[in-house]
Protein backbone atom coordinates (compact mmCIF):
# COMPACT_ATOMS: atom_id res chain seq x y z
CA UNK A 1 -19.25 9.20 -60.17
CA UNK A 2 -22.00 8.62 -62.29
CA UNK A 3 -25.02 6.54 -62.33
CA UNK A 4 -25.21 3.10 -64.43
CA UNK A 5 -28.31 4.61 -66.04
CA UNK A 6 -26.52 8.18 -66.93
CA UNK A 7 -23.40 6.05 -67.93
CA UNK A 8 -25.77 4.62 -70.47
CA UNK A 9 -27.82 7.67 -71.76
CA UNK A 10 -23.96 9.74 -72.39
CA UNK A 11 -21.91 6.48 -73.87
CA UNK A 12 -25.37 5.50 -76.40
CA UNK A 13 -25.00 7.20 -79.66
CA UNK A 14 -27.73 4.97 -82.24
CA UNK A 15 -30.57 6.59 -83.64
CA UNK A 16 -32.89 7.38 -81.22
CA UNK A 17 -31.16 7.46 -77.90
CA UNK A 18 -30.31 10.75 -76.50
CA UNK A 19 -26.99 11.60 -77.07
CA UNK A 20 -27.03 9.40 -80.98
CA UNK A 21 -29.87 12.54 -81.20
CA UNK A 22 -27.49 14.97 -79.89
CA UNK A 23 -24.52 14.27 -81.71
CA UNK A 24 -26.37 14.04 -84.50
CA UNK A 25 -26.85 17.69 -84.50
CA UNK A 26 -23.80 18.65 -85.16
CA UNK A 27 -21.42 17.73 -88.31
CA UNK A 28 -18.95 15.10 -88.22
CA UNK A 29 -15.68 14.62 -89.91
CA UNK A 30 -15.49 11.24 -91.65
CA UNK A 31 -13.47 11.17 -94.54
CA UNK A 32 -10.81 13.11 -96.54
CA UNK A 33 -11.22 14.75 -99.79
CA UNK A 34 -8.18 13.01 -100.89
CA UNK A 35 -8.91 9.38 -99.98
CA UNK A 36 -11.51 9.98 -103.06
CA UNK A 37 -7.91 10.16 -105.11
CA UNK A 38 -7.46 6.58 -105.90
CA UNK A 39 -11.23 5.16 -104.35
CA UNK A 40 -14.39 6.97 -104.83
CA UNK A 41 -16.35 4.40 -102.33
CA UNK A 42 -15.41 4.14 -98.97
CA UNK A 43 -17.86 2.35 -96.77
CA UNK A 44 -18.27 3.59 -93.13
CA UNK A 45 -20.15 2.89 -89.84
CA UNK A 46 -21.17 6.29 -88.21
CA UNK A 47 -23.31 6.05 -84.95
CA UNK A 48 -24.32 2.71 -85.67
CA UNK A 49 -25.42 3.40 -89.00
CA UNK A 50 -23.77 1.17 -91.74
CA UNK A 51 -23.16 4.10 -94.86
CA UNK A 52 -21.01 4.45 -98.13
CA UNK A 53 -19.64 7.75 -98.60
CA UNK A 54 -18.90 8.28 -102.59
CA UNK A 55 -18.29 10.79 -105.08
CA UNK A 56 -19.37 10.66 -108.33
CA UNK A 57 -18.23 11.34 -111.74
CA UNK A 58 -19.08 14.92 -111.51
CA UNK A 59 -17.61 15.31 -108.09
CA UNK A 60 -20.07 15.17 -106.36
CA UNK A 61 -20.12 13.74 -103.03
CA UNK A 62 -22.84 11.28 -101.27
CA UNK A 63 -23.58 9.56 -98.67
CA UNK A 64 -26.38 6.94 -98.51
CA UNK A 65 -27.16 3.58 -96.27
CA UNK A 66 -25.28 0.67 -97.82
CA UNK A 67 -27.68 -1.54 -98.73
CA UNK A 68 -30.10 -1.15 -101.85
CA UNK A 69 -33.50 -0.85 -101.49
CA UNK A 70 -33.79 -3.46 -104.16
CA UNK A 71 -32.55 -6.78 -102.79
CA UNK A 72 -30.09 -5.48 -100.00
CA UNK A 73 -26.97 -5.98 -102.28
CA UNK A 74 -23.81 -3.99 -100.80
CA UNK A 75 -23.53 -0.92 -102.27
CA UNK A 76 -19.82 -0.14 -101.21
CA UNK A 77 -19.29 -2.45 -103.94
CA UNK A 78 -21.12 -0.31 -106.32
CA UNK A 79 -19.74 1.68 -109.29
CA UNK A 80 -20.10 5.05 -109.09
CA UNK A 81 -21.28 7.41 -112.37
CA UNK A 82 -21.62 10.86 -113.56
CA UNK A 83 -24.24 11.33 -111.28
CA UNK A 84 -25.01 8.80 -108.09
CA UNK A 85 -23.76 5.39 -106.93
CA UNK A 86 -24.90 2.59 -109.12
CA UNK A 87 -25.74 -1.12 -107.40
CA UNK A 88 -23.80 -3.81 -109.05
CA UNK A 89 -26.38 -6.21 -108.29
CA UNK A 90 -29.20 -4.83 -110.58
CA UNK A 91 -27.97 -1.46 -111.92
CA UNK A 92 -30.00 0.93 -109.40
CA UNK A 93 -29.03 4.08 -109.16
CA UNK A 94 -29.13 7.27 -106.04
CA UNK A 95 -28.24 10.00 -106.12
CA UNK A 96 -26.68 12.08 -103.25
CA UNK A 97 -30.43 12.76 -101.79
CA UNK A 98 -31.39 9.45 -101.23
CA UNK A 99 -33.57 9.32 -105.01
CA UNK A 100 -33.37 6.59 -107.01
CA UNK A 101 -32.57 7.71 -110.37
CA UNK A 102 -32.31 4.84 -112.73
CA UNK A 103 -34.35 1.32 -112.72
CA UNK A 104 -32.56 -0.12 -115.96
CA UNK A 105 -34.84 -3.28 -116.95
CA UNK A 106 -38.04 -2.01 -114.55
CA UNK A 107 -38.04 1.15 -116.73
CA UNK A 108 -38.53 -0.83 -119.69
CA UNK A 109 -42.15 -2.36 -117.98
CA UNK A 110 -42.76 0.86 -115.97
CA UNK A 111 -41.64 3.72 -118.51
CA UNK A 112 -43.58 6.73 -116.21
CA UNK A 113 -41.19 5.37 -113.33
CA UNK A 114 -43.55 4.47 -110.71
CA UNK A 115 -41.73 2.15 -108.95
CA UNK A 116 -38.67 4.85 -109.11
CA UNK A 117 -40.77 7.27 -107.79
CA UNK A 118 -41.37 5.65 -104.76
CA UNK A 119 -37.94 4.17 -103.91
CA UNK A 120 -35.48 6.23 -101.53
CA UNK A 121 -32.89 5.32 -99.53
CA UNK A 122 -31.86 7.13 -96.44
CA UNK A 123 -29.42 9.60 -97.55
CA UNK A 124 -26.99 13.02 -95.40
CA UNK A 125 -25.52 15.89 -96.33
CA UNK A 126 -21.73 15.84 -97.14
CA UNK A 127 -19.47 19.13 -97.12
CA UNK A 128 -16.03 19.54 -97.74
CA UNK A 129 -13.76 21.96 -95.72
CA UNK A 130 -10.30 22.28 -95.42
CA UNK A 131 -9.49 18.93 -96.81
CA UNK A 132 -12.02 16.94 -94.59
CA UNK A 133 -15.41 15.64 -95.28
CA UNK A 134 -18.28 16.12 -93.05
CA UNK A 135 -21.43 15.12 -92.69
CA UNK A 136 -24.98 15.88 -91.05
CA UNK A 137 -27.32 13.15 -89.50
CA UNK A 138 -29.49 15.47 -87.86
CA UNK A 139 -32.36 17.00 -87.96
CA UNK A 140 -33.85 19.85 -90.31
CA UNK A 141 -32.30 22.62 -91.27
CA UNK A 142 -28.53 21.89 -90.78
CA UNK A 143 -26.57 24.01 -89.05
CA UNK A 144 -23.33 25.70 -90.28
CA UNK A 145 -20.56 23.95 -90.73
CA UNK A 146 -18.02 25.93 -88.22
CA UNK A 147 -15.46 27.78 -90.28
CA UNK A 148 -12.77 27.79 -87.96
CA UNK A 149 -10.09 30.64 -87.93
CA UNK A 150 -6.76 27.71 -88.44
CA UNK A 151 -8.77 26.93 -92.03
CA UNK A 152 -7.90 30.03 -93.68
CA UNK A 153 -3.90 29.94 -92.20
CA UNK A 154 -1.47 30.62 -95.25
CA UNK A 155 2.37 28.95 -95.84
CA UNK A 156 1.53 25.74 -93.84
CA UNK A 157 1.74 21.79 -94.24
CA UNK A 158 -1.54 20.22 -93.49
CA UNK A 159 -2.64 16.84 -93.43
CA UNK A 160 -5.37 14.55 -92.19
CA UNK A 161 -4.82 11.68 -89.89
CA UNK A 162 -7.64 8.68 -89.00
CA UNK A 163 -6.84 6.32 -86.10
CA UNK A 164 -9.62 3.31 -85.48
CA UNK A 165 -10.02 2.90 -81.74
CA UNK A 166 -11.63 0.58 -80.07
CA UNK A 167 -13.62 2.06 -77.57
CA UNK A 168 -16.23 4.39 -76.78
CA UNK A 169 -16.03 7.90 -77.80
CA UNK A 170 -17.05 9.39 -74.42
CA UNK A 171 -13.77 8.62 -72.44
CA UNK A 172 -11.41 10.03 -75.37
CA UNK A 173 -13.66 13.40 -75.17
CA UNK A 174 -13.18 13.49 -71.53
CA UNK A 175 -9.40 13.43 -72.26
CA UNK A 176 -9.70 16.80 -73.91
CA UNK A 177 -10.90 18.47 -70.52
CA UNK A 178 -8.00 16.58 -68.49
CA UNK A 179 -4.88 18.79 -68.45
CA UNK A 180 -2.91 16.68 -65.74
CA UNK A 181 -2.59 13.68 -67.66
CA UNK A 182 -0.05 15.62 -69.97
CA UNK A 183 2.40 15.14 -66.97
CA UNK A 184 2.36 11.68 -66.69
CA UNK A 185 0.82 9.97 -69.85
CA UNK A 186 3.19 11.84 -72.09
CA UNK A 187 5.91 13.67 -70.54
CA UNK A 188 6.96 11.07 -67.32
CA UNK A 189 5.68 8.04 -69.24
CA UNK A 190 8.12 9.17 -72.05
CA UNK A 191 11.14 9.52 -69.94
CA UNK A 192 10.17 6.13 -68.69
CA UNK A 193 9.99 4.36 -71.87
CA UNK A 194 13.62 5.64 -72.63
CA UNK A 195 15.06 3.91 -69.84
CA UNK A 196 15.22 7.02 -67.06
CA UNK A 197 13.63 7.41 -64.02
CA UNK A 198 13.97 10.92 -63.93
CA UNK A 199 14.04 13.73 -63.78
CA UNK A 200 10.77 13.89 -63.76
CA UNK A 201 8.24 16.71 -65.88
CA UNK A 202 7.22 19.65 -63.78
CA UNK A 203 4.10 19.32 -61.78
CA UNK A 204 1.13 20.89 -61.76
CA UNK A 205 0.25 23.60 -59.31
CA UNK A 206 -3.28 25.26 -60.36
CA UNK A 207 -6.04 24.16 -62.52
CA UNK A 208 -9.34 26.61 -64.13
CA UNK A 209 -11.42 25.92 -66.28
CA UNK A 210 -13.73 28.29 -67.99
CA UNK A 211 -17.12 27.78 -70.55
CA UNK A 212 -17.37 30.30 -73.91
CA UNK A 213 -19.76 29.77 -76.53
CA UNK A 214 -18.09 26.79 -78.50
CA UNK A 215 -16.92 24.29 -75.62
CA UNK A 216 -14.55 24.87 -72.62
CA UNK A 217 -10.85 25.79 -71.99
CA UNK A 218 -8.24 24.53 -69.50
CA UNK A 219 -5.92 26.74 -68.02
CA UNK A 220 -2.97 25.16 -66.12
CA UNK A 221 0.62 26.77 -64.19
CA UNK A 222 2.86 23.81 -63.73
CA UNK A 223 6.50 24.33 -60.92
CA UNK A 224 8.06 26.16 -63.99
CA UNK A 225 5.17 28.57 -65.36
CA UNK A 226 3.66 31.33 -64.01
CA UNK A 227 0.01 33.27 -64.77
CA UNK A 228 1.93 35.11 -67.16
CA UNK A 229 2.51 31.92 -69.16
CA UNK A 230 0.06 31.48 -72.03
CA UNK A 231 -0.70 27.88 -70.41
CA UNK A 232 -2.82 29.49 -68.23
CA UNK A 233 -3.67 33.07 -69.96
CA UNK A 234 -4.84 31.12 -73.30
CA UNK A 235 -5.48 27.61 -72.41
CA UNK A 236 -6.68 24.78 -74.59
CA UNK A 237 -10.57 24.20 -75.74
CA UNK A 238 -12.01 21.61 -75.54
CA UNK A 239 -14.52 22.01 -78.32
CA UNK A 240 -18.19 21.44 -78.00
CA UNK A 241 -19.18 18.37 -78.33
CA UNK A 242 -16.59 15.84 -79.57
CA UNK A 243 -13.52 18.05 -80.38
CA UNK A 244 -9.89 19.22 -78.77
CA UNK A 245 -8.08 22.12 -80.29
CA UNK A 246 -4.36 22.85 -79.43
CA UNK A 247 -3.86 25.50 -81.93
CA UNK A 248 -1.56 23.40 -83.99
CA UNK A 249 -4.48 20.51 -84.73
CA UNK A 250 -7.37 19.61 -84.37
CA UNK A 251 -8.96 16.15 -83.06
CA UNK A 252 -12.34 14.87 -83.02
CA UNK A 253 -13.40 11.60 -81.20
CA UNK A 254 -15.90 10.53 -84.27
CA UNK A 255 -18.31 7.51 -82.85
CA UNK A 256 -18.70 4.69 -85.43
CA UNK A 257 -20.65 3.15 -82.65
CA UNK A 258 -21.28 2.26 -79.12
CA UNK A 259 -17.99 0.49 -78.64
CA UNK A 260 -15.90 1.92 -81.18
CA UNK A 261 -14.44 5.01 -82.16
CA UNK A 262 -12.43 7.19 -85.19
CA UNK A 263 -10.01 9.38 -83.92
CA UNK A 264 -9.83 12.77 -87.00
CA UNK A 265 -6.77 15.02 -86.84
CA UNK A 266 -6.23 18.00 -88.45
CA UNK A 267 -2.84 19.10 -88.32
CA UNK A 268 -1.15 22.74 -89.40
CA UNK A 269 2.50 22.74 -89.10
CA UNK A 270 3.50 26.32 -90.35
CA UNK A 271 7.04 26.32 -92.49
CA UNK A 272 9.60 28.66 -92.11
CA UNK A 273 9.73 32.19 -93.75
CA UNK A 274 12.67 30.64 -95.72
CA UNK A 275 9.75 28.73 -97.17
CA UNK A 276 7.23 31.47 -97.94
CA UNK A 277 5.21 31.52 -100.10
CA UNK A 278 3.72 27.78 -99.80
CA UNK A 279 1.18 26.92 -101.34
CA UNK A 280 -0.66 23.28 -100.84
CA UNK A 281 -2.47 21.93 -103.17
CA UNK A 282 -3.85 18.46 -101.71
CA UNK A 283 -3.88 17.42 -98.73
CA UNK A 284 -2.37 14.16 -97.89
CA UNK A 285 -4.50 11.90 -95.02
CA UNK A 286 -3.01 8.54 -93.51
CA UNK A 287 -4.11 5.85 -90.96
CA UNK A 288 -2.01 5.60 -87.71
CA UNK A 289 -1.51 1.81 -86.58
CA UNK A 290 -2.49 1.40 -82.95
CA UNK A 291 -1.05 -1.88 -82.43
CA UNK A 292 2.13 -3.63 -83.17
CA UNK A 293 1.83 -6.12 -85.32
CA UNK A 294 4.90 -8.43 -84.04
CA UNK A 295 4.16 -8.04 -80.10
CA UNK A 296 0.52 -7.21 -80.51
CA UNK A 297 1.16 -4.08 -77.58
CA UNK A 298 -0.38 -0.95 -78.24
CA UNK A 299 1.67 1.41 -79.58
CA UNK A 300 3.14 3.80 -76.93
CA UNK A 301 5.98 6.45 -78.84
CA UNK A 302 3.76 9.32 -79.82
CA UNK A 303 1.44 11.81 -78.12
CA UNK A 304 -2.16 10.55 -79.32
CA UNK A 305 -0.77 6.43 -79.14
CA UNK A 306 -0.13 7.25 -75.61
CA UNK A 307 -3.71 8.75 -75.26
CA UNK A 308 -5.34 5.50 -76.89
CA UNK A 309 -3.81 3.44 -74.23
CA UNK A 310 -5.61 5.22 -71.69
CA UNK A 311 -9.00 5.33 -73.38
CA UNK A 312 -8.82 1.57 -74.52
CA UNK A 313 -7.20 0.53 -70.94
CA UNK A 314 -10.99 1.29 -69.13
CA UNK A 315 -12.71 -0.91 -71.25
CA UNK A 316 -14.86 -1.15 -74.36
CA UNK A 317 -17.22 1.62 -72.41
CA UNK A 318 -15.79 2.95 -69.19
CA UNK A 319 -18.03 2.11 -65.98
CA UNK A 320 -18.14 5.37 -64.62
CA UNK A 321 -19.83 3.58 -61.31
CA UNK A 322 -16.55 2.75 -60.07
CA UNK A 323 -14.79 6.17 -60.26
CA UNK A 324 -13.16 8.43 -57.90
CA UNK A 325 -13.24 11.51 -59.31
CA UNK A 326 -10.54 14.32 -57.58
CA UNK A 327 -9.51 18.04 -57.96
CA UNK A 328 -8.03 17.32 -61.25
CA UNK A 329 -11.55 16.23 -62.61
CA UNK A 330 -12.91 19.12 -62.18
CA UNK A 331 -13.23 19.81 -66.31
CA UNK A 332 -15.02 16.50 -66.36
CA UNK A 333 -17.69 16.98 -64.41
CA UNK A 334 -18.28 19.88 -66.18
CA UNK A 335 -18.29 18.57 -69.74
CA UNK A 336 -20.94 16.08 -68.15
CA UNK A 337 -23.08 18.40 -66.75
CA UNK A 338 -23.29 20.16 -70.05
CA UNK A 339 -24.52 17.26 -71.85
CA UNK A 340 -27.20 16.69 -69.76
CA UNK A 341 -28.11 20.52 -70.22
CA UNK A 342 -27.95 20.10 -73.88
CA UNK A 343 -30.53 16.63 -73.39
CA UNK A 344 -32.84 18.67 -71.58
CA UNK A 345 -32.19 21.53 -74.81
CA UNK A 346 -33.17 19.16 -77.38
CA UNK A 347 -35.85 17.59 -75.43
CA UNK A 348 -37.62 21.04 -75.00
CA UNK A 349 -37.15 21.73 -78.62
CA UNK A 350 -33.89 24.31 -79.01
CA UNK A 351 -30.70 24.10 -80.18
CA UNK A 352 -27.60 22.45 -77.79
CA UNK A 353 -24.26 24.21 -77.10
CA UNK A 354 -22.16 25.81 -79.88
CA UNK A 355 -24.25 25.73 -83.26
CA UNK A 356 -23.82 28.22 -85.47
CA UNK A 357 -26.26 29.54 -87.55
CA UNK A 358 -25.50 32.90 -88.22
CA UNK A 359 -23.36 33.03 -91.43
CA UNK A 360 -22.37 36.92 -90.58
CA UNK A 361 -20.90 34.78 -87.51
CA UNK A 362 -18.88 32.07 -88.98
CA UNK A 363 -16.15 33.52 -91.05
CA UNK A 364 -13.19 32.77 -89.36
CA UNK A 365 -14.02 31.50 -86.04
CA UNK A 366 -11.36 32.11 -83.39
CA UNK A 367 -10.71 30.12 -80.69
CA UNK A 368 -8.31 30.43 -77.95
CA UNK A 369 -4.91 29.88 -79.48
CA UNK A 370 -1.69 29.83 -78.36
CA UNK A 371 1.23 30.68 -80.40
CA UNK A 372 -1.43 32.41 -82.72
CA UNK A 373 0.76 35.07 -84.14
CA UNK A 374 3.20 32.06 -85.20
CA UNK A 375 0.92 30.68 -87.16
CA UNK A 376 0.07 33.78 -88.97
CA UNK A 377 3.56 34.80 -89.27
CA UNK A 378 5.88 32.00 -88.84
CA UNK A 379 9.32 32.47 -87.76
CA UNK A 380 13.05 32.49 -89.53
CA UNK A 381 13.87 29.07 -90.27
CA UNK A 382 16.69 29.49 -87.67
CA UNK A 383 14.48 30.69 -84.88
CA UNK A 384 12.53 27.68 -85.97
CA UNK A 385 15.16 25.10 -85.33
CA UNK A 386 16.36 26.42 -81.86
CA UNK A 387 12.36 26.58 -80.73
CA UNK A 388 12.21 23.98 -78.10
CA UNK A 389 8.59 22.89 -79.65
CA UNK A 390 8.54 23.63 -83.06
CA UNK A 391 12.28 22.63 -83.57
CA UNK A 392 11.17 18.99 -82.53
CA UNK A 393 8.38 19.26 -84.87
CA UNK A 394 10.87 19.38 -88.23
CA UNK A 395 12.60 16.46 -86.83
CA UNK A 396 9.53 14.09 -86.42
CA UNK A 397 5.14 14.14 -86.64
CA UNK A 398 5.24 13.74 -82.58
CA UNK A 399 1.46 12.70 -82.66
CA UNK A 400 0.53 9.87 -84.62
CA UNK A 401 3.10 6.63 -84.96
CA UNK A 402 3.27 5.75 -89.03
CA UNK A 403 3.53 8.75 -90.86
CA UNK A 404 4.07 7.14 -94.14
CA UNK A 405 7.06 7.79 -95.94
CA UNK A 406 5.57 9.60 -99.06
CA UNK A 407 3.56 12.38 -96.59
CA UNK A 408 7.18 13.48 -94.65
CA UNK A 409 8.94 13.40 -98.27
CA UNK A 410 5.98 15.86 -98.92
CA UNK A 411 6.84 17.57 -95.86
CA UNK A 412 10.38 18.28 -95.88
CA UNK A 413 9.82 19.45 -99.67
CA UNK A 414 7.33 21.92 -97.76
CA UNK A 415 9.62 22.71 -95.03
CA UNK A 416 12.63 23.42 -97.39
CA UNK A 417 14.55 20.47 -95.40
CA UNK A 418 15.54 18.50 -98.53
């Protein structure tokens, strides 16, 4: 159980409180590269900060505060040109530092640019990697942005999926360090919701949990695994400090602000060798509905809708005064302890858990991953379709609800289903 005054200082993520400072060391997935496709503005709330992330006529990308330092017009309602975002109000310009670049009529009474000279507006960094856009809040100099080993995989279907949550980001991280809640908020809930009562998924038997240099892992032996199984030899990370990898995708728990939340996933579903060689160009990105529309229920069919009802269901920001923590929260308490360790880090000047900085260290990152040889080498198409995970996987996108019709067109073309 924690504290109301620690509850505050880990669910707080504005500029200036301390974890808005420490997440703000680390780069955050906000966008995808093809969004930019049909829209080159898309306005955005990121730790309480109202932003517009753009990309120019050049291609480059930006991201500045969304009003103008002019009159506070809306830039996300700007026009973007060969270089910077243009106001529509008056015509100024920035570019993707934060300058302003063009004064149209003040230029004509101030031709050395003065008043130019003078204006900025707050302005981050924006990479793109592996189809997703990040960006840096933090402090100077950045670190890397982690080049994670599944980034480079060959002959699979990727694509990008954004869910808006309402909630605070903290108790959809904690998720990623809970391994028992796979029994009964997916598997037993599932059977449920088709009508059985049973038989139920096998339970859980042993628990670890283990730190390495980029986050945690769970390790787990349910009634029908041993320690031989990779459940408990590999395990799943929990990556440091708003991430879950499963080594099929990605997530990150993104905050827009105290109370809310954007749920990233990066998904690699390999095709079969049948397939090979596949090679995608774009990656396609979608928003998963939480809610449906004609009961106005959350959405409870797929793996991560099922997760959302949990994280919504303690409130805008869970009170973690009234908790009764047990064996199974064992991962939990660890996650929080780091924080605080990585407070105290940033307090006494030096860097928090799992930066990189090193570039002769971040080619390729690997984490622990199971079924990592499939994903290098995929598997005969009809190996594929008897594989009691992967099989399902061809049938349906088990995570997200909504996969729009256009992406699984794109899918099965990949998959050599059609």
């Amino acid at each position: 159980m924690l504290s109301a005054e620690k509850n505050r200082v880990l669910t707080r993520v504005g500029a200036g409180t301390p974890m808005g400072e420490l997440l703000r060391r680390y780069w955050q997935p906000i966008g995808a590269v093809s969004e930019f496709d049909a829209e080159p503005i898309k306005p955005i709330r990121l730790m309480g900060e109202d932003l517009v992330l753009y990309r120019d006529l050049s291609g480059t990308f930006g991201l500045v505060d969304r009003r103008c330092r002019h009159r506070s017009a809306d830039l996300a309602y700007g026009y973007v040109e060969k270089h910077g975002l243009r106001c529509l109000y008056h015509g100024w310009t920035y570019d993707e530092s934060g300058r302003c670049i063009e004064q149209p009529f003040e230029q004509q009474f101030d031709p050395k640019g003065r008043l130019k000279a003078r204006i900025r507006t707050t302005a981050y960094p924006v990479q793109a990697k592996a189809g997703l856009l990040w960006v840096y809040l933090g402090p100077q100099p950045a670190p890397l942005l982690p080049d994670w080993e599944p980034y480079s995989w060959e002959n699979g279907f990727r694509q990008i999926v954004f869910a808006d949550v309402p909630c605070n980001w903290l108790q959809c991280q904690e998720n990623s360090i809970d391994p028992v809640h796979f029994e009964w908020a997916h598997s037993n809930w599932s059977i449920r919701q088709q009508g059985k009562t049973g038989p139920y998924s096998p339970a859980h038997r042993k628990l670890a949990f283990d730190e390495f240099d980029y986050g945690f892992v769970y390790k787990r032996v349910r009634e029908d695994t041993d320690e031989e199984h990779p459940l408990w030899t590999t395990g799943r990370v929990c990556l440091w400090p708003n991430g879950f990898f499963l080594g099929g995708h990605f997530e990150w728990r993104v905050p827009v602000d105290d109370e809310n939340m954007l749920s990233v996933m990066w998904s690699f579903i390999r095709v079969p060798n049948e397939a090979e060689p596949y090679v995608q160009e774009r990656i396609p990105c979608w928003r998963s509905p939480i809610r449906d529309p004609q009961t106005g229920r959350w959405i409870s069919s797929h793996v991560v809708n099922q997760d959302i009802i949990a994280w919504v269901g303690q409130g805008r920001i869970a009170d973690r005064t009234r908790e009764n923590l047990g064996a199974s929260d064992r991962g939990v308490s660890m996650v929080r302890k780091q924080y605080f360790k990585d407070l105290e880090a940033i307090a006494a000047g030096r860097d928090p858990k799992g930066l990189i900085r090193d570039p002769g260290r971040n080619r390729r990152v690997e984490l622990p991953t199971i079924n990592r040889r499939f994903f290098r080498e995929g598997l005969p198409r009809r190996e594929y379709e008897q594989d009691p995970l992967w099989g399902k996987v061809l049938e349906d996108f088990r995570w997200h609800y909504g996969q729009p019709d256009e992406v699984r067109r794109e899918f099965r073309r990949a998959m050599g289903l059609d």
